[in-house]
N, C-alpha and C. Protein backbone atom coordinates (compact mmCIF):
# COMPACT_ATOMS: atom_id res chain seq x y z
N UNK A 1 8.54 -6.85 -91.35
CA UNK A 1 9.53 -7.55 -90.56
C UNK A 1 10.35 -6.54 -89.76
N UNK A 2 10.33 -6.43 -88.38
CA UNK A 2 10.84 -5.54 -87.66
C UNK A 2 12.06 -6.11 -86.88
N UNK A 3 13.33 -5.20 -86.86
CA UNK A 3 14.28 -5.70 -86.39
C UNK A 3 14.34 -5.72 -84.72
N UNK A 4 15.08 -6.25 -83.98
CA UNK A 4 14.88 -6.23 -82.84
C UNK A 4 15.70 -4.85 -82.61
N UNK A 5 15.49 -4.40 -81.30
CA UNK A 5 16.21 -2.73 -80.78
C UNK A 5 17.45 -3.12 -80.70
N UNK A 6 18.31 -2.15 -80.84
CA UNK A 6 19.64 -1.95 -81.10
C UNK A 6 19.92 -2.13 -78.94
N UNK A 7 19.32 -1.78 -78.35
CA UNK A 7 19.36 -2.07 -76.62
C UNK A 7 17.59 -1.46 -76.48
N UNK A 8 17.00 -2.69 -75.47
CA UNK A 8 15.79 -2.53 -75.43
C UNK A 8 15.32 -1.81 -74.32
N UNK A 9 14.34 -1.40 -74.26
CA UNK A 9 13.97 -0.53 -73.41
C UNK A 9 13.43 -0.61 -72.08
N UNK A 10 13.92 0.13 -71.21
CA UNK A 10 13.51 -0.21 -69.76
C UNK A 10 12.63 0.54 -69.48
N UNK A 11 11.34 0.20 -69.03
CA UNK A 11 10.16 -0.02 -68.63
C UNK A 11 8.75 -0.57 -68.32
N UNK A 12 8.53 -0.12 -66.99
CA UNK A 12 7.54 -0.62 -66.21
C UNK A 12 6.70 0.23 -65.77
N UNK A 13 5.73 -0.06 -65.58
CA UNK A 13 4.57 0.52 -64.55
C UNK A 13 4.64 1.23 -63.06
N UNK A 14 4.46 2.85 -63.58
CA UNK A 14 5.03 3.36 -62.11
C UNK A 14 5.86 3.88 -61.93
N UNK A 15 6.68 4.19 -63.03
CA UNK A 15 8.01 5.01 -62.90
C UNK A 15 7.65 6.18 -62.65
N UNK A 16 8.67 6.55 -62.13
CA UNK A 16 8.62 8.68 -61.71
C UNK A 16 9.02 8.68 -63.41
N UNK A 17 10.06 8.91 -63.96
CA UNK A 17 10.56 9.30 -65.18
C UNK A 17 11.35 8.27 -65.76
N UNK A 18 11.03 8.43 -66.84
CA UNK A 18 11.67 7.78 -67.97
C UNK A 18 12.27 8.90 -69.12
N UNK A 19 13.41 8.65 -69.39
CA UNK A 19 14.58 9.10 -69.90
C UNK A 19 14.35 8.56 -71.51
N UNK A 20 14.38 9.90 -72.24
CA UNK A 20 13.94 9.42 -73.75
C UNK A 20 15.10 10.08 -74.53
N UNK A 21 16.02 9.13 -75.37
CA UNK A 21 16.94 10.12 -76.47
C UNK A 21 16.09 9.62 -77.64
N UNK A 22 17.51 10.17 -78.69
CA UNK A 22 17.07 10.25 -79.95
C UNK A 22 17.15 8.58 -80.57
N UNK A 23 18.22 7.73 -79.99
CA UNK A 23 18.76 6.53 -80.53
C UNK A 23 19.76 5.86 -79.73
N UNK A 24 20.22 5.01 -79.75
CA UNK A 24 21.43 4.39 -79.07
C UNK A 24 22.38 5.27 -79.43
N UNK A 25 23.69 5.20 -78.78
CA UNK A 25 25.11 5.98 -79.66
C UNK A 25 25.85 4.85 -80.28
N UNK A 26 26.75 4.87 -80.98
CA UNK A 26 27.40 3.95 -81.38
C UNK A 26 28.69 3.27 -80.44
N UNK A 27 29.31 4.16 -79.47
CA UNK A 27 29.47 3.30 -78.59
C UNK A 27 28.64 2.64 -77.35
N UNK A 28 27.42 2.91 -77.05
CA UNK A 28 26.74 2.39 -76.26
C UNK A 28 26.39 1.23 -77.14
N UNK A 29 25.42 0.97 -78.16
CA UNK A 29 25.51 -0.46 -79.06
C UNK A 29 26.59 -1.11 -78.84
N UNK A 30 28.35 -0.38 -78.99
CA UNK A 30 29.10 -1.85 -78.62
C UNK A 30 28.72 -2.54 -77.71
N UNK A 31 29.11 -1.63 -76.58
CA UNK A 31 28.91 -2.22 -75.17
C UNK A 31 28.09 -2.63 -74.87
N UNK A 32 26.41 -2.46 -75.38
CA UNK A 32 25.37 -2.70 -74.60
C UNK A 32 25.08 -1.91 -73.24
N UNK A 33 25.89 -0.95 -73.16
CA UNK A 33 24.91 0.21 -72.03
C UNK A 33 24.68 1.55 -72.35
N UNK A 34 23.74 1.97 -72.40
CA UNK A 34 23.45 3.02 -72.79
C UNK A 34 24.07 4.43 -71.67
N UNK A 35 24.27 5.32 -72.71
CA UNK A 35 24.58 6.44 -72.78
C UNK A 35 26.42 6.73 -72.63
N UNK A 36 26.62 5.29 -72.97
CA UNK A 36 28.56 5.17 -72.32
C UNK A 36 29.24 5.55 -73.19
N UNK A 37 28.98 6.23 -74.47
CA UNK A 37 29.77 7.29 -74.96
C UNK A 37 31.17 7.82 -74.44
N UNK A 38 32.38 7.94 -75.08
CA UNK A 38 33.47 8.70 -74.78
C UNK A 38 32.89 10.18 -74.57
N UNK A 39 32.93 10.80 -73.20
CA UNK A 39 32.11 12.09 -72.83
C UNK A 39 31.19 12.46 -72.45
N UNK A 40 30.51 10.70 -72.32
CA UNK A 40 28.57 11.35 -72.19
C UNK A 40 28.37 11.33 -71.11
N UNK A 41 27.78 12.82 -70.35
CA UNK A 41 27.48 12.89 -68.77
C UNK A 41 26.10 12.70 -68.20
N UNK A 42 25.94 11.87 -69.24
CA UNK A 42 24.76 10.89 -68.26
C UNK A 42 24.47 10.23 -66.87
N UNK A 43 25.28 9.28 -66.91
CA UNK A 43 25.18 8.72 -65.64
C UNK A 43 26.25 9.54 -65.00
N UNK A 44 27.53 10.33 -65.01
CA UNK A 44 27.83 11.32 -64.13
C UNK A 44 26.56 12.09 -63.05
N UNK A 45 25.93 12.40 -64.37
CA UNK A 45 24.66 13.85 -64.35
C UNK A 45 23.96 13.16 -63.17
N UNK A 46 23.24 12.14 -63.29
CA UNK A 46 22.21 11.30 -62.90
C UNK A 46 23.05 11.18 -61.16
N UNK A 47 24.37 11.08 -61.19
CA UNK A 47 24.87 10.84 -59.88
C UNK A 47 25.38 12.07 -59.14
N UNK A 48 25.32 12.98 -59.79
CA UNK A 48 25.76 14.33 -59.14
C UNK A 48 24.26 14.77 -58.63
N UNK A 49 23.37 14.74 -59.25
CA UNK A 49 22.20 15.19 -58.93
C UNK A 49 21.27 14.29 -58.11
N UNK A 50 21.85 13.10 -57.79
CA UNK A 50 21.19 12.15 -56.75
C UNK A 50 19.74 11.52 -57.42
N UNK A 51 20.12 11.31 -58.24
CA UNK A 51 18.62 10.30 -58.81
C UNK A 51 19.04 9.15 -59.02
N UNK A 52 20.28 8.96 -59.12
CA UNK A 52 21.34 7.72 -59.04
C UNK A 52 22.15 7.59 -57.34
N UNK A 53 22.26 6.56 -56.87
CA UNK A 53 23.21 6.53 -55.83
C UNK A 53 24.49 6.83 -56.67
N UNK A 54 25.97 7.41 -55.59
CA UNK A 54 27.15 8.16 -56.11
C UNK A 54 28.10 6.26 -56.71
N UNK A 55 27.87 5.26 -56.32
CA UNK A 55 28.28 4.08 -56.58
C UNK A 55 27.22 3.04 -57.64
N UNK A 56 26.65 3.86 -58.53
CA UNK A 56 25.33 3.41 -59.46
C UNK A 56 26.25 3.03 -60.40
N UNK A 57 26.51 1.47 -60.89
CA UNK A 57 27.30 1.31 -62.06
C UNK A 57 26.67 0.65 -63.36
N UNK A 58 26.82 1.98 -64.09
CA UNK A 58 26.03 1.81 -65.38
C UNK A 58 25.70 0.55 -66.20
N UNK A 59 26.26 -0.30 -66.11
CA UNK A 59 26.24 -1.99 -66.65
C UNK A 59 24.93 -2.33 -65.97
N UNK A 60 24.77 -1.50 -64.98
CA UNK A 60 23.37 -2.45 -64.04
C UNK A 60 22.16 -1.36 -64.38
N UNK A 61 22.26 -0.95 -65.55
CA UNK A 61 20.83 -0.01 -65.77
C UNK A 61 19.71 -0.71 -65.84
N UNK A 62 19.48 -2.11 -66.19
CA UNK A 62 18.26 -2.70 -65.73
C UNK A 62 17.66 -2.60 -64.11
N UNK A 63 18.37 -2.14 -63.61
CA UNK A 63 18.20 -2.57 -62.26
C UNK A 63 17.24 -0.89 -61.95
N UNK A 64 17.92 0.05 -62.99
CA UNK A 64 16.85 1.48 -63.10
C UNK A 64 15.30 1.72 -62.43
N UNK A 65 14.36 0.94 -62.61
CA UNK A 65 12.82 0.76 -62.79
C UNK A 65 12.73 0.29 -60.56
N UNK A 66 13.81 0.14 -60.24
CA UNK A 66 13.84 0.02 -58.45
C UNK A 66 13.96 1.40 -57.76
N UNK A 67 14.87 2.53 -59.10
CA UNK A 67 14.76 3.55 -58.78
C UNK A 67 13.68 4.17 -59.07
N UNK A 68 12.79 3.91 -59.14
CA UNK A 68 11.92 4.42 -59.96
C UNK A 68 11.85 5.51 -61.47
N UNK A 69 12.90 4.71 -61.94
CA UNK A 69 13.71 5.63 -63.63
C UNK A 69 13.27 4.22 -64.61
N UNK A 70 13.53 4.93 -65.64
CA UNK A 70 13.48 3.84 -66.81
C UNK A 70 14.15 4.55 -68.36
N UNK A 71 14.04 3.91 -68.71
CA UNK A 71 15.10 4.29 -70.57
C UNK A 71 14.60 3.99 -71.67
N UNK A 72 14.44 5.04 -72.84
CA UNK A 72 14.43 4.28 -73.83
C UNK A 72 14.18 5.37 -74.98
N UNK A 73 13.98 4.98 -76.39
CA UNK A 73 14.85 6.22 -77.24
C UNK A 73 13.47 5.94 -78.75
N UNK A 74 13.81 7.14 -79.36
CA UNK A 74 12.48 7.50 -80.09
C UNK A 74 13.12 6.52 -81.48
N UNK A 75 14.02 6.07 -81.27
CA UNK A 75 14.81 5.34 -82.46
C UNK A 75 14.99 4.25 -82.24
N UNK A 76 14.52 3.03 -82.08
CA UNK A 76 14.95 1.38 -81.79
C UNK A 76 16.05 0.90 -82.70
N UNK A 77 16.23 1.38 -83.91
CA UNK A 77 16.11 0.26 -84.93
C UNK A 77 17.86 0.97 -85.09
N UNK A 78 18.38 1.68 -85.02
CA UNK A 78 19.82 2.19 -85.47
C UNK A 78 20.62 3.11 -84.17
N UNK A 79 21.54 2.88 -84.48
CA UNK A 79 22.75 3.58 -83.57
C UNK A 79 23.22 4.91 -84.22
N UNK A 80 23.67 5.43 -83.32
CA UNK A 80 24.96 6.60 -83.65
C UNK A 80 24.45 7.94 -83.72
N UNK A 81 25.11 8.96 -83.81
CA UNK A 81 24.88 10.22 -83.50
C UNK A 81 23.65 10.66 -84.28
N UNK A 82 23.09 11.72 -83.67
CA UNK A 82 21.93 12.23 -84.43
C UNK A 82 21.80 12.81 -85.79
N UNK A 83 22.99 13.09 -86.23
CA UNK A 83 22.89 13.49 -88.01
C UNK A 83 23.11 11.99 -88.33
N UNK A 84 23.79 10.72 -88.09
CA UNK A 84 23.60 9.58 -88.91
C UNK A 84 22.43 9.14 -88.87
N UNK A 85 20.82 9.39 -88.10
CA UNK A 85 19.40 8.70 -87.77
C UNK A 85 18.97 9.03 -88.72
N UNK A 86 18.55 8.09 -89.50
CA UNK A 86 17.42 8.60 -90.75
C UNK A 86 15.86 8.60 -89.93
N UNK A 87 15.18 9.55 -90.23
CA UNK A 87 13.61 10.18 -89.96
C UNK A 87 12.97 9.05 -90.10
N UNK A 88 13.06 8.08 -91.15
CA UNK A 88 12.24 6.75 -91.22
C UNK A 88 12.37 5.68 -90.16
N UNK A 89 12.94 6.11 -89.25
CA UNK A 89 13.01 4.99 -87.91
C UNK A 89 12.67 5.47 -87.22
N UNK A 90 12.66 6.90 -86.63
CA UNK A 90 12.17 7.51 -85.65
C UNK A 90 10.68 7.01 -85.64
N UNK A 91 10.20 6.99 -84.13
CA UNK A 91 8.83 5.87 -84.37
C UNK A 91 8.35 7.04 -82.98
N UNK A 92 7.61 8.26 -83.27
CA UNK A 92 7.10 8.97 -82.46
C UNK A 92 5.81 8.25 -82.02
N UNK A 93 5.16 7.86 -82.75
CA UNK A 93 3.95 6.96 -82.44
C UNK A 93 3.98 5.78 -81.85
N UNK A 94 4.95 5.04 -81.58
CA UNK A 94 5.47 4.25 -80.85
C UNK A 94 6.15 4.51 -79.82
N UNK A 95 6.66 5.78 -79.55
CA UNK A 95 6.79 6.62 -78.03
C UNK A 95 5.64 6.56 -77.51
N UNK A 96 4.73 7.71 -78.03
CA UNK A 96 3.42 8.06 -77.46
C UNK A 96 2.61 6.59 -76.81
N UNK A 97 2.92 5.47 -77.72
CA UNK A 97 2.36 4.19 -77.37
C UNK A 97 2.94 3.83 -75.34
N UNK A 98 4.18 3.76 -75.66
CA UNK A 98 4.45 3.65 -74.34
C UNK A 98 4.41 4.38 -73.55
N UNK A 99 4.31 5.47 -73.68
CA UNK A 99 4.63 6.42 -72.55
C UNK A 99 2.85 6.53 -71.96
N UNK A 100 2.13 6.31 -72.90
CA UNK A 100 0.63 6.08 -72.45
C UNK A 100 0.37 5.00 -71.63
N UNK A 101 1.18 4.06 -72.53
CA UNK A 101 0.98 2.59 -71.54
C UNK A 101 1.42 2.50 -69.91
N UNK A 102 2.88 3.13 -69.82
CA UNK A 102 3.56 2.89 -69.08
C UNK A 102 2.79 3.68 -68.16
N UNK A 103 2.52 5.53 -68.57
CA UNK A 103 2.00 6.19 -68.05
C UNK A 103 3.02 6.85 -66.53
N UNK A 104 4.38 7.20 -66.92
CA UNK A 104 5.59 7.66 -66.17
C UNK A 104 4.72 8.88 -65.57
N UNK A 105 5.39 9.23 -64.63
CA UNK A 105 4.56 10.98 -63.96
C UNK A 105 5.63 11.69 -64.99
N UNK A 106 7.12 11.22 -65.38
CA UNK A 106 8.00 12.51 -66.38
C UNK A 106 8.37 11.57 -67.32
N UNK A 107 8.26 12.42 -68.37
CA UNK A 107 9.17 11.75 -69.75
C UNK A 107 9.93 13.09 -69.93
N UNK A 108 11.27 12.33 -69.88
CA UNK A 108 12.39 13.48 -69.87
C UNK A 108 13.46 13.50 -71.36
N UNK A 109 13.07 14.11 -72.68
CA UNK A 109 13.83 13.77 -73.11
C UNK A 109 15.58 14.35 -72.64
N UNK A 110 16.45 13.67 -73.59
CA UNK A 110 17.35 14.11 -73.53
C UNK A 110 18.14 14.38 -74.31
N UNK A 111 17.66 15.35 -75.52
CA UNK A 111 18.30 16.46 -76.19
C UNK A 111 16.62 16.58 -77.13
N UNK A 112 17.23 17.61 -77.71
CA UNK A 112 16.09 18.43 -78.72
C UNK A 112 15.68 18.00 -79.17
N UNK A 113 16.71 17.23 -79.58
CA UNK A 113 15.83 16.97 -81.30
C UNK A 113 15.10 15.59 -81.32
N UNK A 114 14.94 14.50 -80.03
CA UNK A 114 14.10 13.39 -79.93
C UNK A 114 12.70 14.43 -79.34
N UNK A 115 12.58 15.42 -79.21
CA UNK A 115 11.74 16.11 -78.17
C UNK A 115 10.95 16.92 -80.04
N UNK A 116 12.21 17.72 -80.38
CA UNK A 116 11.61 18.08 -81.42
C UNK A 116 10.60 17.02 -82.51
N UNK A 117 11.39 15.96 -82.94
CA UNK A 117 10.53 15.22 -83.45
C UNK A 117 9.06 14.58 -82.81
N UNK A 118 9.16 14.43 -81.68
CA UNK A 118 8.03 13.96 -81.21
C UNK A 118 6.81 15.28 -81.03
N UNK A 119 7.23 16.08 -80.96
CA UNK A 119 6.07 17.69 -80.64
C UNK A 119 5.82 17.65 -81.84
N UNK A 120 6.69 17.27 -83.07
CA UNK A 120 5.59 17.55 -84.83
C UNK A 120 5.29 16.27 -84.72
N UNK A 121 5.53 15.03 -84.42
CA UNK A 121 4.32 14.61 -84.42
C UNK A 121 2.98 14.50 -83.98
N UNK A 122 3.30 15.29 -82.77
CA UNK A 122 2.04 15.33 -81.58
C UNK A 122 0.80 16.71 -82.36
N UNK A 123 1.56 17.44 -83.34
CA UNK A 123 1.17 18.55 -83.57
C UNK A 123 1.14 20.05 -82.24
N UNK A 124 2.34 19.49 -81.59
CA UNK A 124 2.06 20.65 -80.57
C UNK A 124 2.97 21.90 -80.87
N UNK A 125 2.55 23.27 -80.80
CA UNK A 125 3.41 23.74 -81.28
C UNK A 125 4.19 24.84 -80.41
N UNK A 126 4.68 25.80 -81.12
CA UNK A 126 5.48 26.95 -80.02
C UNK A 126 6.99 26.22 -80.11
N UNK A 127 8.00 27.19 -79.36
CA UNK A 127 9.35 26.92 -79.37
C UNK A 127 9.33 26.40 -78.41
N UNK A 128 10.57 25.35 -78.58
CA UNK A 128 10.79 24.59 -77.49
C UNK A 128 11.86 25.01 -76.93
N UNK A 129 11.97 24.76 -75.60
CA UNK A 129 12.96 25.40 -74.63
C UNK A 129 13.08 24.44 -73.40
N UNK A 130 14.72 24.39 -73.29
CA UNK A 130 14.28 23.48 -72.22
C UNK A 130 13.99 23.72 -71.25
N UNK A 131 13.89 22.14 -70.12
CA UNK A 131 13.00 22.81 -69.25
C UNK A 131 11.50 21.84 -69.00
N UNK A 132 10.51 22.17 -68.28
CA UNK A 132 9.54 21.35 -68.12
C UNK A 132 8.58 22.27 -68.96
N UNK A 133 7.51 21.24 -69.70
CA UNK A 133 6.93 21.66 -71.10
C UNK A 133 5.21 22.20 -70.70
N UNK A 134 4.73 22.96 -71.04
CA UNK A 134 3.32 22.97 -70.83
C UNK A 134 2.13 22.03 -71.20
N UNK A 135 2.71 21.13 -72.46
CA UNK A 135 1.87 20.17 -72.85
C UNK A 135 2.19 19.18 -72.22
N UNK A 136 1.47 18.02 -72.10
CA UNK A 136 1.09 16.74 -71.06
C UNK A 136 1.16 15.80 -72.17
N UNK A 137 1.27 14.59 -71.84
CA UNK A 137 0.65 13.50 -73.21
C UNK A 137 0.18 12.68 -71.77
N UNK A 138 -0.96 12.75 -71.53
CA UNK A 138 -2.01 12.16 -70.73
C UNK A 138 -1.24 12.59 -69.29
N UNK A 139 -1.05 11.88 -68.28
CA UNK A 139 -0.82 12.45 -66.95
C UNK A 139 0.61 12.62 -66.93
N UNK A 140 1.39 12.35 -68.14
CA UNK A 140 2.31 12.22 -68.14
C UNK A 140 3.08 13.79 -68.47
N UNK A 141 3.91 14.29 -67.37
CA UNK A 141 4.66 15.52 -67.66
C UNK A 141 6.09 15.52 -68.75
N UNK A 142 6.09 16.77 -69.44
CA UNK A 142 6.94 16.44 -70.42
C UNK A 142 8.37 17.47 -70.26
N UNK A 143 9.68 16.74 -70.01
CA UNK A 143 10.93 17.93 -69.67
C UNK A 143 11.61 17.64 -71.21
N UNK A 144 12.31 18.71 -71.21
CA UNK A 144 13.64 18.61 -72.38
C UNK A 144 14.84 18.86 -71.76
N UNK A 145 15.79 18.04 -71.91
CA UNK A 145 16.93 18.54 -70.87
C UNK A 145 18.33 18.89 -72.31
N UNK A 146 19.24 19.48 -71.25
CA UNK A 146 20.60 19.61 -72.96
C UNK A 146 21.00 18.29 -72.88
N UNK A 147 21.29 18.06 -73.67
CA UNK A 147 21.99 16.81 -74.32
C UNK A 147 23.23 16.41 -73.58
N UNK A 148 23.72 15.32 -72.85
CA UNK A 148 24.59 14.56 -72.26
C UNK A 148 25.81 13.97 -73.22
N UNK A 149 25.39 14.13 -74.12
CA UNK A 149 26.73 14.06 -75.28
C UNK A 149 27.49 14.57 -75.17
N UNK A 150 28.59 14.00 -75.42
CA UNK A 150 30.26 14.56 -75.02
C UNK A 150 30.49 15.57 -76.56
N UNK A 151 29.39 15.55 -77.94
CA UNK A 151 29.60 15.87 -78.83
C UNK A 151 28.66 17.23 -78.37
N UNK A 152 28.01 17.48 -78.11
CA UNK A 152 26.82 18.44 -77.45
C UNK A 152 27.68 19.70 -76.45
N UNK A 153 28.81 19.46 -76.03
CA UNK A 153 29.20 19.70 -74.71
C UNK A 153 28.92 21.69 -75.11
N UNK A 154 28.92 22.04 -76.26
CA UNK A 154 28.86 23.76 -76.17
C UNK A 154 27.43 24.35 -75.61
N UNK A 155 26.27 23.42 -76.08
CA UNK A 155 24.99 23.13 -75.42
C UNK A 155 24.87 22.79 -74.04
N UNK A 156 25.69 22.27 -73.62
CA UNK A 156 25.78 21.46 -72.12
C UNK A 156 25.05 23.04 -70.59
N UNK A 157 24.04 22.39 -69.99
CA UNK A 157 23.96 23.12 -68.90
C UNK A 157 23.00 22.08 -68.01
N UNK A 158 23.62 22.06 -66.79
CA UNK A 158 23.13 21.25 -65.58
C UNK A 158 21.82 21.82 -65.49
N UNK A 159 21.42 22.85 -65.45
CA UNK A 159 20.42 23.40 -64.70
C UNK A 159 18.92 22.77 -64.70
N UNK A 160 18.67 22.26 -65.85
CA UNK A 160 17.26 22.02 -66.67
C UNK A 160 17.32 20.28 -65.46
N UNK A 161 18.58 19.56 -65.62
CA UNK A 161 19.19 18.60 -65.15
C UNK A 161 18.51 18.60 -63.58
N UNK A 162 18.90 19.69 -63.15
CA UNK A 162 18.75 19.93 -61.37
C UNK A 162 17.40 19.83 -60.78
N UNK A 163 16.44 20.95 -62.19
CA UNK A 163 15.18 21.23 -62.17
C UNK A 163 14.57 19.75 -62.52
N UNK A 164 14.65 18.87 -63.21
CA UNK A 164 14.15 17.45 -63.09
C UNK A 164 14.42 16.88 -61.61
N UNK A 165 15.57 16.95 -61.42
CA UNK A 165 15.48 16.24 -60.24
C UNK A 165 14.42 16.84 -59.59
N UNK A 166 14.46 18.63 -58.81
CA UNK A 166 12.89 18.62 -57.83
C UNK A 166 11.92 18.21 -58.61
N UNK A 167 11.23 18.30 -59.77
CA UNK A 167 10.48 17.79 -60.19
C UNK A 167 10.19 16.37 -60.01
N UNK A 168 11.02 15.36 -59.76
CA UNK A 168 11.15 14.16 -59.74
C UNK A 168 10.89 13.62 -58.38
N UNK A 169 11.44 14.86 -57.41
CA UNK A 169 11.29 14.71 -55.91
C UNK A 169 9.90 14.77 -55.37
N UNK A 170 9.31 15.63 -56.13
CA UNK A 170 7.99 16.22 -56.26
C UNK A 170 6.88 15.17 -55.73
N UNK A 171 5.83 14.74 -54.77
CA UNK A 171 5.14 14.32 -54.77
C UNK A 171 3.75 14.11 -55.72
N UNK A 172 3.41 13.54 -56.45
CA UNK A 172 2.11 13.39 -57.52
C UNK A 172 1.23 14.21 -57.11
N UNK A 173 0.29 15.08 -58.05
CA UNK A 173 -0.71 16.24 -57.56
C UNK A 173 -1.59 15.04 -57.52
């Protein structure tokens, strides 16, 4: 018996990138929009770097998949920061499911440790760094970006951020 997602996931067929965390936060579950955290420079990030228009208001993230973006997190089933996620929800095999299906040109996570968990499950190995990844999961390119958490902020660097965007700008080989 599977619970329904804590906020469900946006995607479609055709996206440039889709945006992968670890879980909902616990204030995004109140609200129902993701990444609206007290501090989280998500949708800032997303609008400084123009993958968002500068008037993109986060309540309308369904509307994402026109930008050619989409959302969604290696954790359905629970909220809140990444030391409260127990390992038994994380559903890496149920990433890999969509991201095959969907078949995005980027899956971008956004922080380590949804990125870390999914590379042991993939069995891929080497250190991870962010940045755009050498391994593929089918045509699909793989980034790690720092974490947009307002709790993250000593980790915090635009750069990896900037480098998605050309990547994103990037025409398909």
């Amino acid at each position: 018996m599977g619970r329904r997602p804590v906020i469900a996931d946006v995607l479609a067929p055709g996206l440039t990138t889709v945006f992968c965390g670890s879980a909902v936060g616990a204030a995004a579950a109140k609200t129902g929009v993701p990444y609206s955290g007290p501090g989280n420079k998500f949708w800032p990030t997303l609008k400084l770097i123009g993958l968002v228009p500068p008037d993109f208001d986060p309540r309308g993230y369904l509307e994402l998949p026109a930008l050619g973006l989409g959302l969604t997190d290696l954790n359905k089933r629970e909220s809140g920061a990444d030391h409260e996620l127990s390992e038994e929800a994380d559903d890496p095999r149920g990433l890999r499911r969509k991201i095959l299906r969907y078949a995005p040109r980027i899956v971008a996570f956004t922080a380590k440790r949804p990125a870390k968990v999914f590379f042991a499950a993939e069995g891929w190995d080497g250190d991870l760094e962010y940045g755009l990844q050498p391994e593929r999961l089918g045509p699909t390119q793989v980034v790690v970006l720092t974490s947009p958490s307002g709790r993250a902020g000593a980790f915090w660097d635009l750069a990896p951020w900037r480098a998605l965007m050309e990547l994103h700008r990037r025409e398909p080989r």
